[in-house]
N, C-alpha and C. Protein backbone atom coordinates (compact mmCIF):
# COMPACT_ATOMS: atom_id res chain seq x y z
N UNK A 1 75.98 34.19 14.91
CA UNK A 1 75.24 33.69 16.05
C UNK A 1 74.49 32.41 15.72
N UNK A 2 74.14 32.10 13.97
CA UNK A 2 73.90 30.68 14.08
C UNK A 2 74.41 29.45 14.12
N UNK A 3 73.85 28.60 14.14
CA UNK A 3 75.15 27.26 14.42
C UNK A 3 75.78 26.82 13.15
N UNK A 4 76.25 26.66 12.87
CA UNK A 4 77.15 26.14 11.70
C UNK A 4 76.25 25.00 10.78
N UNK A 5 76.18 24.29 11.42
CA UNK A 5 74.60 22.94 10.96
C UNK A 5 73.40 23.15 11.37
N UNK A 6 72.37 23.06 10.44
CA UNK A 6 71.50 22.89 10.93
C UNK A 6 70.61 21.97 9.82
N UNK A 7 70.02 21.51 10.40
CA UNK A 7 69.04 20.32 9.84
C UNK A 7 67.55 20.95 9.73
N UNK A 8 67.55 20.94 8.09
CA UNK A 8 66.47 21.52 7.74
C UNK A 8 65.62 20.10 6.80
N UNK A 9 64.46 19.73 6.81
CA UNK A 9 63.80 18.52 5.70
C UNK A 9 63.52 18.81 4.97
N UNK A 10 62.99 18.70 4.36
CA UNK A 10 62.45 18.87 2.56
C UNK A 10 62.08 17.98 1.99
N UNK A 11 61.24 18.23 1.02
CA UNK A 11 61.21 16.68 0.06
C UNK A 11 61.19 17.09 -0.74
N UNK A 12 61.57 15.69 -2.22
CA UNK A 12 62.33 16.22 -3.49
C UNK A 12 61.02 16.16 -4.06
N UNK A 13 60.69 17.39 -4.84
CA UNK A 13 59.54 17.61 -5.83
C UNK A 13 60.05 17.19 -7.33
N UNK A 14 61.55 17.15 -7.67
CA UNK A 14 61.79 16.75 -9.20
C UNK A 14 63.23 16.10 -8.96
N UNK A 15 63.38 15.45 -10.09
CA UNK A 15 64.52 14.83 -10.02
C UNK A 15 64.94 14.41 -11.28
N UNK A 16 66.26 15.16 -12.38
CA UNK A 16 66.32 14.68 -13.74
C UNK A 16 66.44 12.92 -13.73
N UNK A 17 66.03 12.34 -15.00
CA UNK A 17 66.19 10.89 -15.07
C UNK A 17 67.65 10.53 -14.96
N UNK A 18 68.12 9.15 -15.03
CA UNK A 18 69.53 8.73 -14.90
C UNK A 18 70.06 8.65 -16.40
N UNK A 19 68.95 9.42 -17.33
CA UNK A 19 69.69 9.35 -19.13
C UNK A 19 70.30 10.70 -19.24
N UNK A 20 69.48 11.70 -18.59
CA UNK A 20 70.03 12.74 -18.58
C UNK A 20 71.25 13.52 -17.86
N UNK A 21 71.81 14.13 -18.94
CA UNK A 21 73.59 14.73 -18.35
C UNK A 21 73.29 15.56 -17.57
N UNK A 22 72.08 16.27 -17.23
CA UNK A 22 71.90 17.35 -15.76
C UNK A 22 71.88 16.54 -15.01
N UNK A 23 72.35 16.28 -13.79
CA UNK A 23 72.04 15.74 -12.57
C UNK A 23 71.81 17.01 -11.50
N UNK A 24 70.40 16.95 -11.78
CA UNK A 24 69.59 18.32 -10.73
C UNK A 24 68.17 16.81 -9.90
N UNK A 25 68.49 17.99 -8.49
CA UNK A 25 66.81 17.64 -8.07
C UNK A 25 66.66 18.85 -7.13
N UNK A 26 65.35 18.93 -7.35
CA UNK A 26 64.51 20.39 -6.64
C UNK A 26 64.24 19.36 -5.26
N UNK A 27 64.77 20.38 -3.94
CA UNK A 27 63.80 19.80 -2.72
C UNK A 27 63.09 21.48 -2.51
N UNK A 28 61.82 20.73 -1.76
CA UNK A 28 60.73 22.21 -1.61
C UNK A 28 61.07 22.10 0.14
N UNK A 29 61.84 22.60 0.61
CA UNK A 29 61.82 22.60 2.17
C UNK A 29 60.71 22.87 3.10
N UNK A 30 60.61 22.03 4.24
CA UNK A 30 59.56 22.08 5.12
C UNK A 30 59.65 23.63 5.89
N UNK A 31 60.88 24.38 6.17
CA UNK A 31 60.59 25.47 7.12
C UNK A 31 60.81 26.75 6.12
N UNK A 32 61.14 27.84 5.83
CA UNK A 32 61.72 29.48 5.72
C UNK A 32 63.61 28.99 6.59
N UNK A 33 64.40 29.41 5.13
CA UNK A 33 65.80 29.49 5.87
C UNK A 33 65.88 31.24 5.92
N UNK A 34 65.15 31.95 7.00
CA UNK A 34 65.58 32.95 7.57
C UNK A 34 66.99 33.19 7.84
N UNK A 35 67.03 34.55 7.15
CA UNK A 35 68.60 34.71 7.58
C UNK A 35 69.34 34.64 6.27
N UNK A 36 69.05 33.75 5.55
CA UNK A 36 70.19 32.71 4.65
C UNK A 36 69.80 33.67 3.35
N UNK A 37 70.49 34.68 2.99
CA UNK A 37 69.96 35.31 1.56
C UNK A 37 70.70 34.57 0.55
N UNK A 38 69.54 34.81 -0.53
CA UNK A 38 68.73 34.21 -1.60
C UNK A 38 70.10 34.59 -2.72
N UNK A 39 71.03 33.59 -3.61
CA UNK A 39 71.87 33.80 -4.13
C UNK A 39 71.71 34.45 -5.48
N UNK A 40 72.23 35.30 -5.86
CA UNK A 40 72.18 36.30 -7.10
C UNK A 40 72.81 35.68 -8.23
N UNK A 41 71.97 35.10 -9.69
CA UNK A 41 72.64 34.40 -10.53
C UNK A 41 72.98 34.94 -11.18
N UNK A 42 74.41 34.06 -11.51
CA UNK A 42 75.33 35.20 -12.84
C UNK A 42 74.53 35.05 -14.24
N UNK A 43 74.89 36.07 -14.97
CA UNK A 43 74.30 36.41 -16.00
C UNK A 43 75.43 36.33 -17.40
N UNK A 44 76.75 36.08 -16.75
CA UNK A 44 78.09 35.93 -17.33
C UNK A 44 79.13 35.20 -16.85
N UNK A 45 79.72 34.43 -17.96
CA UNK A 45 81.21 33.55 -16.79
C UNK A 45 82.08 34.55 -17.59
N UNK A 46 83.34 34.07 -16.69
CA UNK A 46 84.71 34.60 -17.14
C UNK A 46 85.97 33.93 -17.15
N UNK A 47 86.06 32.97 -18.14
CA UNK A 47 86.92 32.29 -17.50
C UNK A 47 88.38 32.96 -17.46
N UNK A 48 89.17 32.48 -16.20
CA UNK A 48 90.21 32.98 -15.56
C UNK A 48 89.74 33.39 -14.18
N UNK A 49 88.55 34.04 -13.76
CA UNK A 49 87.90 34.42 -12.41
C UNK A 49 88.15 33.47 -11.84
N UNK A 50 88.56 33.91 -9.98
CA UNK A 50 88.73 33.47 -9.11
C UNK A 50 87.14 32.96 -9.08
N UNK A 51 86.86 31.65 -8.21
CA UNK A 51 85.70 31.22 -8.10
C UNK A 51 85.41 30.41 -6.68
N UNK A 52 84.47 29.98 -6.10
CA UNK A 52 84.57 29.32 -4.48
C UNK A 52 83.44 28.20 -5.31
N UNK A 53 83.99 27.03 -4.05
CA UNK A 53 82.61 25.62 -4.07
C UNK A 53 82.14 25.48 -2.86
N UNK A 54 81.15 25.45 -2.07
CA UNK A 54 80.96 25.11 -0.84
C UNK A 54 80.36 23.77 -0.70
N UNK A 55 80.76 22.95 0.00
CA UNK A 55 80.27 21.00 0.17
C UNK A 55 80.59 20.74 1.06
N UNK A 56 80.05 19.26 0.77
CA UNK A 56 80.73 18.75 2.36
C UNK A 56 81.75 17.56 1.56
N UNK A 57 82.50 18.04 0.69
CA UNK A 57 84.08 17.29 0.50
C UNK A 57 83.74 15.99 1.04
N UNK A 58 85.16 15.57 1.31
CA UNK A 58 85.93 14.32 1.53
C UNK A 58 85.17 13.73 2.90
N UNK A 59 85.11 14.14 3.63
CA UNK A 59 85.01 13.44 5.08
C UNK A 59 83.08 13.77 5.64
N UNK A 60 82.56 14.41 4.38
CA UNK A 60 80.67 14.42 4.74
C UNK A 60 80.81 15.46 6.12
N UNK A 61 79.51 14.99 6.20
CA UNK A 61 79.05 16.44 7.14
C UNK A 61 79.75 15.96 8.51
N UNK A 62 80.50 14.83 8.74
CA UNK A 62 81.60 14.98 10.04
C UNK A 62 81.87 16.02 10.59
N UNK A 63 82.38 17.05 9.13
CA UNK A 63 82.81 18.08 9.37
C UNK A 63 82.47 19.15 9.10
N UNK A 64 81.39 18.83 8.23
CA UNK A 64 80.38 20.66 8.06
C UNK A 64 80.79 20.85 6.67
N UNK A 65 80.04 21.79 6.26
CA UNK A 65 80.20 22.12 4.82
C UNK A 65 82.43 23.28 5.06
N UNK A 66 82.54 22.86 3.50
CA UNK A 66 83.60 23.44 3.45
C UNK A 66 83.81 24.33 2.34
N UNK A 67 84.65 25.14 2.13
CA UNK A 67 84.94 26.14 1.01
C UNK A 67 86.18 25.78 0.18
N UNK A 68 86.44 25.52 -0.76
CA UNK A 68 87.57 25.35 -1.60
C UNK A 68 87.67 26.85 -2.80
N UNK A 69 88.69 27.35 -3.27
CA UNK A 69 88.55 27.77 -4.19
C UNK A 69 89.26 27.63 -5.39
N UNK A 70 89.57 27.92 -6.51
CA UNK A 70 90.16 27.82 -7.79
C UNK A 70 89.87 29.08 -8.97
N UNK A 71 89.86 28.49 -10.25
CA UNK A 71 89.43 29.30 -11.30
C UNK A 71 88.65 29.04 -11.90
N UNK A 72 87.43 29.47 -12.02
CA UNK A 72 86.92 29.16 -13.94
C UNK A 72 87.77 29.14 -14.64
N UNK A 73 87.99 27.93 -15.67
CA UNK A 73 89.20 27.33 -16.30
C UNK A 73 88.58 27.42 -17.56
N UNK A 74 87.40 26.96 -17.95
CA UNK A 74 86.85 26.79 -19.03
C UNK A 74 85.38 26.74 -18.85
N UNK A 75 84.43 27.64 -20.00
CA UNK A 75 82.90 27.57 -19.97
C UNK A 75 82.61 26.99 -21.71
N UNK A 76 82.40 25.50 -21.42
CA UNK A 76 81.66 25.13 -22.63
C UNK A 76 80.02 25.30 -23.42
N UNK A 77 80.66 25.68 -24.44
CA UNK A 77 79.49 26.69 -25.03
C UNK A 77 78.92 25.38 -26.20
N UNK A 78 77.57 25.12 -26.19
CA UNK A 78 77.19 24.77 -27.31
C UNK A 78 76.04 25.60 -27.98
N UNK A 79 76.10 25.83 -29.04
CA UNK A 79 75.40 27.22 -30.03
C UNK A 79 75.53 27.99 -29.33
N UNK A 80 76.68 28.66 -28.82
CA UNK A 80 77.23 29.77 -28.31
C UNK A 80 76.28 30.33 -26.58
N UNK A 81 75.53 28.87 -26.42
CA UNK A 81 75.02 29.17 -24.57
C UNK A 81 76.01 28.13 -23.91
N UNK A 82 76.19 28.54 -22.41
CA UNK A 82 77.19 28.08 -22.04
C UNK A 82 76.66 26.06 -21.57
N UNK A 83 76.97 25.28 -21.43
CA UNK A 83 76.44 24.16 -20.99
C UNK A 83 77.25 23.57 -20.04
N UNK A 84 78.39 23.96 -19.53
CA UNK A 84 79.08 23.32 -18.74
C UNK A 84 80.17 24.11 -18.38
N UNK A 85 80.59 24.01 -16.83
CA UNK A 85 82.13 24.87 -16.55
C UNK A 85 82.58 24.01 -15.64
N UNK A 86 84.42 24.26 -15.99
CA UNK A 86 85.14 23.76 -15.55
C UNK A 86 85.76 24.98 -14.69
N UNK A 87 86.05 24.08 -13.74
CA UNK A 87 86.67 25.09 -12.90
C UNK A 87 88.19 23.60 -12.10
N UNK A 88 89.11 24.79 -11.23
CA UNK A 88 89.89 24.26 -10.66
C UNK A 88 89.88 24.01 -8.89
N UNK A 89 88.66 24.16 -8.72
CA UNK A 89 88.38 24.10 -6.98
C UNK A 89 88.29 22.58 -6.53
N UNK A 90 88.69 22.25 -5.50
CA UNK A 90 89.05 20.90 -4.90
C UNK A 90 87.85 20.44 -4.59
N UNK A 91 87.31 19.68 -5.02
CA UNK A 91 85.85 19.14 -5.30
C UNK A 91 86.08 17.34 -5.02
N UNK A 92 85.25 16.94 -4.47
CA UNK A 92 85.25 15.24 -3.79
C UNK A 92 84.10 14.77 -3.48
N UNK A 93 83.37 13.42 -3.93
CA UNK A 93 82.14 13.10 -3.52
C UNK A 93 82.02 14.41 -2.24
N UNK A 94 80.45 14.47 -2.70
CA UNK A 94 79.48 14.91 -1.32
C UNK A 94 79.93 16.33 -1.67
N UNK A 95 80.64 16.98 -2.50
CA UNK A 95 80.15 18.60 -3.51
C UNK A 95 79.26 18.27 -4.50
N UNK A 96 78.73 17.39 -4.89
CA UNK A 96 78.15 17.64 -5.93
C UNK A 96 76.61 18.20 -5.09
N UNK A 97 75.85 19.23 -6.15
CA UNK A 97 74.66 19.48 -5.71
C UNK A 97 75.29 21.12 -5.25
N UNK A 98 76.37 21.20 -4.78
CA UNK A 98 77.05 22.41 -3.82
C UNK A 98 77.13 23.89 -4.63
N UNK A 99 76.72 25.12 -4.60
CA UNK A 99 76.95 26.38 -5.47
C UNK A 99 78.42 26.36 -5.78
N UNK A 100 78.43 26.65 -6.74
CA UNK A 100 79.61 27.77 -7.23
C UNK A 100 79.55 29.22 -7.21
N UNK A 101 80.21 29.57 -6.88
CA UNK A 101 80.16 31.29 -6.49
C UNK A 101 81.70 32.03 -7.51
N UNK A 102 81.20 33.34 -7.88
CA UNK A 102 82.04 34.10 -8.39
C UNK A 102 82.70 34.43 -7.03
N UNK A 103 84.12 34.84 -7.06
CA UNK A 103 84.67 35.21 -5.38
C UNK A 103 84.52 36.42 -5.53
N UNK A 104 84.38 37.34 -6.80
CA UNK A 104 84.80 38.63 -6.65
C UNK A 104 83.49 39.29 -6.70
N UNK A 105 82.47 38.67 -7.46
CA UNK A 105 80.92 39.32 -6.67
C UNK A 105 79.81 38.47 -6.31
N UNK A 106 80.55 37.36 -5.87
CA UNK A 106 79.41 36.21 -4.68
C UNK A 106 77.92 35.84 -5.55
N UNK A 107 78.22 36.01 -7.20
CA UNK A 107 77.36 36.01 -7.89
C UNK A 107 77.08 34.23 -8.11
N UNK A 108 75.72 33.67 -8.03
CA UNK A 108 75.87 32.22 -8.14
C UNK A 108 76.39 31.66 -9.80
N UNK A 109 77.21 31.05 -9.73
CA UNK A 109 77.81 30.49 -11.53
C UNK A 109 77.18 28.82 -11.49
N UNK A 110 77.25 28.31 -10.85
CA UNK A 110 76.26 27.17 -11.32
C UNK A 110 76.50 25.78 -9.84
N UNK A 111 76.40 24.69 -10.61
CA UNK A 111 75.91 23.92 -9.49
C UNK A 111 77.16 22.86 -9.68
N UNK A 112 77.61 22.15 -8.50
CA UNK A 112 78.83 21.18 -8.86
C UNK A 112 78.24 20.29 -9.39
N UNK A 113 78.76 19.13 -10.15
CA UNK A 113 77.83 18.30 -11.06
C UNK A 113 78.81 16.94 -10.70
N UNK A 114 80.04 17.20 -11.15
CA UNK A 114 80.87 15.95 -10.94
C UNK A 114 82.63 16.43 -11.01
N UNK A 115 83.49 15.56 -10.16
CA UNK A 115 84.97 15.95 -10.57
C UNK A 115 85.06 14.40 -11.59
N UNK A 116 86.54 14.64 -11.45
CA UNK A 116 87.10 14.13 -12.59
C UNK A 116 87.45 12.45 -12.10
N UNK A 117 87.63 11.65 -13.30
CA UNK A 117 87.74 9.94 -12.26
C UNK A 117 88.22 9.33 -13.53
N UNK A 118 89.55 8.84 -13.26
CA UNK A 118 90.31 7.70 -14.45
C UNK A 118 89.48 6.35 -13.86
N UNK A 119 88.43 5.94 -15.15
CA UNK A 119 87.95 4.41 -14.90
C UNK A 119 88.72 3.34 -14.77
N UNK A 120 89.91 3.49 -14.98
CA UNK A 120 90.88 2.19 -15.37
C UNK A 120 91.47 2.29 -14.03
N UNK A 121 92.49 3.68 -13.43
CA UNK A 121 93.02 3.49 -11.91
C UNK A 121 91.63 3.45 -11.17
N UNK A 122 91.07 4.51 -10.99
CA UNK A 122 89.79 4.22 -10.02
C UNK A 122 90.69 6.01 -9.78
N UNK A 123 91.54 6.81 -9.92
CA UNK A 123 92.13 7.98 -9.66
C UNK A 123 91.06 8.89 -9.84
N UNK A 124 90.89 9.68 -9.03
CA UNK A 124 90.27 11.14 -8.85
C UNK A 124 91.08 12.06 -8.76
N UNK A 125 90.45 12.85 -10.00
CA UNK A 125 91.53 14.18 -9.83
C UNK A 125 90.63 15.74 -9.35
N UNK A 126 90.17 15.70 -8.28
CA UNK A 126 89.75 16.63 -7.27
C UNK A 126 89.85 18.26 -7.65
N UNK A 127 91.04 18.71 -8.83
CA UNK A 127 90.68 19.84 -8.92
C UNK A 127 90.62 19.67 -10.62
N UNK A 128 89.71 19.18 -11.16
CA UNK A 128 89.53 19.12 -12.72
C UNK A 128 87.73 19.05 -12.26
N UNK A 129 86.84 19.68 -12.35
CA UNK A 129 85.45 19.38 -12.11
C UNK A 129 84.62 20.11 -13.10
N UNK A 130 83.78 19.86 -12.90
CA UNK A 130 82.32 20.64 -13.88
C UNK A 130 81.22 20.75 -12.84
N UNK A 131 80.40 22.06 -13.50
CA UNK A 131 79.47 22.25 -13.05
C UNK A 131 78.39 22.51 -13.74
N UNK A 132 76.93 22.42 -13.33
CA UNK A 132 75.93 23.01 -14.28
C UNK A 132 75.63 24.45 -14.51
N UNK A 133 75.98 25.29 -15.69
CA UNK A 133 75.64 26.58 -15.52
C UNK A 133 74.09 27.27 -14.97
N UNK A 134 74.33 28.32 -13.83
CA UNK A 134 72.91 28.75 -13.76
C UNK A 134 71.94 29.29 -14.72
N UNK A 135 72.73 29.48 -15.69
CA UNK A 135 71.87 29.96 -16.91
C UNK A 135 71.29 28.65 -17.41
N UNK A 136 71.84 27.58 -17.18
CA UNK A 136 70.91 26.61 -17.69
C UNK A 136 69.66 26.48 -16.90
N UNK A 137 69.36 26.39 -15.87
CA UNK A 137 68.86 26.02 -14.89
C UNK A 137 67.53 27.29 -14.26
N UNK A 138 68.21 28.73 -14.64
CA UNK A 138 66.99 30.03 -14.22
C UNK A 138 65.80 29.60 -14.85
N UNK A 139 65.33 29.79 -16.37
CA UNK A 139 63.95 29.58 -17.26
C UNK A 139 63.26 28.81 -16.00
N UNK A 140 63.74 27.05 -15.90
CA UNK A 140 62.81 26.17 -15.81
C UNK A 140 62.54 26.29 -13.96
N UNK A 141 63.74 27.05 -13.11
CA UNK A 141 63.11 27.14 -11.84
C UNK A 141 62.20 28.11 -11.24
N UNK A 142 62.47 29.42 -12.52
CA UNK A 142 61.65 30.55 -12.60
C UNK A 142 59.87 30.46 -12.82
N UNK A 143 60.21 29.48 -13.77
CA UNK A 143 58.90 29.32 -13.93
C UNK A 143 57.98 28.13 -12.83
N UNK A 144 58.94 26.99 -12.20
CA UNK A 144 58.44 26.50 -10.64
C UNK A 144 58.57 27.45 -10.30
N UNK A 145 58.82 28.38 -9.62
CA UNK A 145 58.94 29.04 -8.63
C UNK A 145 57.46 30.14 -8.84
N UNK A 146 57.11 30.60 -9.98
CA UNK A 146 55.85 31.18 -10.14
C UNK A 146 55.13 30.09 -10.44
N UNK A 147 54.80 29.25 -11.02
CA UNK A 147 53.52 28.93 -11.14
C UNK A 147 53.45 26.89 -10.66
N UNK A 148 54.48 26.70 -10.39
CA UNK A 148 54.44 25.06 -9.71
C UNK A 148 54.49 24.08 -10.88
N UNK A 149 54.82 24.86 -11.50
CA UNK A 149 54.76 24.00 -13.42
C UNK A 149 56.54 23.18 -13.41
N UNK A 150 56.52 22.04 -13.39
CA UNK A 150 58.10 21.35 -12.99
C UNK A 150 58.15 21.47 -15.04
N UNK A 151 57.49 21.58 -16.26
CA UNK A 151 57.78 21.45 -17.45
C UNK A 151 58.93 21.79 -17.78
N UNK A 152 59.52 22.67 -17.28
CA UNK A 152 60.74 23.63 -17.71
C UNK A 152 62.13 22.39 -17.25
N UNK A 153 61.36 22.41 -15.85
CA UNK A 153 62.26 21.09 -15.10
C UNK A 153 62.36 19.99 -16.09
N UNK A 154 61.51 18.94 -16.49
CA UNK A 154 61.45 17.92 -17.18
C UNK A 154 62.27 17.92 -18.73
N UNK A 155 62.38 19.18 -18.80
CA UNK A 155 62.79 19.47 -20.40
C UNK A 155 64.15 19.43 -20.44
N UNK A 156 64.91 19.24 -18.63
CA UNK A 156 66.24 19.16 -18.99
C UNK A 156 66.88 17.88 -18.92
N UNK A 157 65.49 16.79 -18.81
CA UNK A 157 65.69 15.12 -19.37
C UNK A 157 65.87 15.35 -20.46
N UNK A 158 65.47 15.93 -21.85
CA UNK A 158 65.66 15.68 -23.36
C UNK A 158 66.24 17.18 -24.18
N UNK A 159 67.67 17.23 -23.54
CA UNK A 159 68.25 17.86 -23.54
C UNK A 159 68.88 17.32 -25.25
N UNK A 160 69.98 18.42 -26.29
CA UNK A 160 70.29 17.35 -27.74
C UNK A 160 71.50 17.04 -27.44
N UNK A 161 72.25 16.56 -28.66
CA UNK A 161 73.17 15.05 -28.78
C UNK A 161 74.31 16.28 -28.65
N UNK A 162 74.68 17.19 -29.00
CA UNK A 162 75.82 17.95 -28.83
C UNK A 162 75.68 18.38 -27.04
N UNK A 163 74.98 18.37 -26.47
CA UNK A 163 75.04 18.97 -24.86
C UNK A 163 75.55 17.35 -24.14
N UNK A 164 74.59 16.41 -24.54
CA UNK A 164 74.97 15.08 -24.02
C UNK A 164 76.52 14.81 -24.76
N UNK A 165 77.17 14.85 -25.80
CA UNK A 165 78.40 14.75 -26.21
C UNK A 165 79.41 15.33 -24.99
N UNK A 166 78.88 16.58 -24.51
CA UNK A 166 79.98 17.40 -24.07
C UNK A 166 80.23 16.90 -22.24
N UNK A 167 79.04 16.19 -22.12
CA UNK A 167 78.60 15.67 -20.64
C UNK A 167 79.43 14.53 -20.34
N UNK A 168 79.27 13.75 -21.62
CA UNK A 168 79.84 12.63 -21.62
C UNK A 168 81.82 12.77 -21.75
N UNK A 169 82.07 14.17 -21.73
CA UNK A 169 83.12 14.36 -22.59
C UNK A 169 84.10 13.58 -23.53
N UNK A 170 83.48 13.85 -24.60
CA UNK A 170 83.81 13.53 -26.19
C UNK A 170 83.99 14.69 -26.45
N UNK A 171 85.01 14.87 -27.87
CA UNK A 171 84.90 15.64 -28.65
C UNK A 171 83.38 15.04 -30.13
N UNK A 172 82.90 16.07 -30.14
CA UNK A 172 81.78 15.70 -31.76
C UNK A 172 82.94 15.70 -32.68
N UNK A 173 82.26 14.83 -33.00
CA UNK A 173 82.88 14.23 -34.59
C UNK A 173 83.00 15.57 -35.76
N UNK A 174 83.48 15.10 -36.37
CA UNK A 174 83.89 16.14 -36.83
C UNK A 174 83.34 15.95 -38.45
N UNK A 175 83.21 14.90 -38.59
CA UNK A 175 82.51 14.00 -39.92
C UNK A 175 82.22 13.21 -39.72
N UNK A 176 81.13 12.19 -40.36
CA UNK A 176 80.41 10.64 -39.83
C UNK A 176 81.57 10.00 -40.56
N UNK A 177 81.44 9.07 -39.31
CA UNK A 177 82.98 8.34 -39.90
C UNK A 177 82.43 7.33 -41.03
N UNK A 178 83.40 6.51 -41.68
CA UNK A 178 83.09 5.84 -43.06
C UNK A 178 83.43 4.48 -42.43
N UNK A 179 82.00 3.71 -42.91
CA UNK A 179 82.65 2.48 -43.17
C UNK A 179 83.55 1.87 -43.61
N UNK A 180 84.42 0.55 -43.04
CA UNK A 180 85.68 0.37 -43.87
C UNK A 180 85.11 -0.54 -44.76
N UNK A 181 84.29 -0.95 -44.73
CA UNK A 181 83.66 -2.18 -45.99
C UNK A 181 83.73 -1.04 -47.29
């Protein structure tokens, strides 16, 4: 019975810097989204699970948010916490920011972050994407959410050199390479 769109305001209370590989921002909304229950974060990936993205894709809110789905393909782990997932859902400017959902228990898995883009064609490849895991992301909104403290938030500007490696996607070195002198 509700409308498909609706226009809710907000303003952004945080926003990671442009050094940092999270690209998160908190908006604190002006009204209560009655109705709209509160998404349940996973506590586990799997990769191979069926998975959903909801955005507004290719053509923006023309057309309303949309659903794509795919697989968790891959969950990159650095010191064995997860920092990044790949999945295979058809993802295009204007998903990023959008949930990821488990399909088989609507559990939230993380946030779209970016698809895939050859710098040299200018080619997008729409079902190669990443997202931010919610496990990255619970601590520091848990703790906004009780006490208005954004610290937790800010801490995912100075994030270390193996999480930014994997953002940037590189493989880490494997040894410091040697001078040829």
């Amino acid at each position: 019975a509700t409308p498909k769109n609706v226009a809710i305001w907000g303003q952004v209370v945080f926003a990671t810097q442009e050094t940092s590989p999270y690209d998160i921002a908190v908006v604190s909304l002006e009204e209560e989204l009655n109705g709209v229950p509160t998404p349940v974060p996973a506590g586990h990936f799997h990769e191979g699970e069926p998975v959903s993205v909801v955005g507004f894709g290719v053509f923006g809110q023309a057309c309303g948010p949309s659903v794509t789905s795919g697989i968790l393909s891959a969950v990159v782990r650095v010191d064995g916490s997860p920092v990044m997932l790949q999945t295979t859902c058809a993802v295009h400017g204007g998903s990023s920011g959008g949930p990821l959902f488990s399909s088989g228990s609507g559990d939230l898995l993380g946030i779209v972050a970016s698809n895939t883009r050859d710098n040299n064609t200018g080619a997008t490849y729409p079902h190669l994407n990443f997202s931010i895991p919610i496990t990255v992301l619970q601590p520091a909104l848990k703790q906004y959410s009780q006490t208005g403290d954004l610290g937790g938030l800010r801490e995912l500007d100075h994030t270390t050199e193996p999480v930014r490696v994997v953002w940037r996607l590189q493989r880490p070195l494997s040894e410091v390479p040697r001078s040829k002198l």
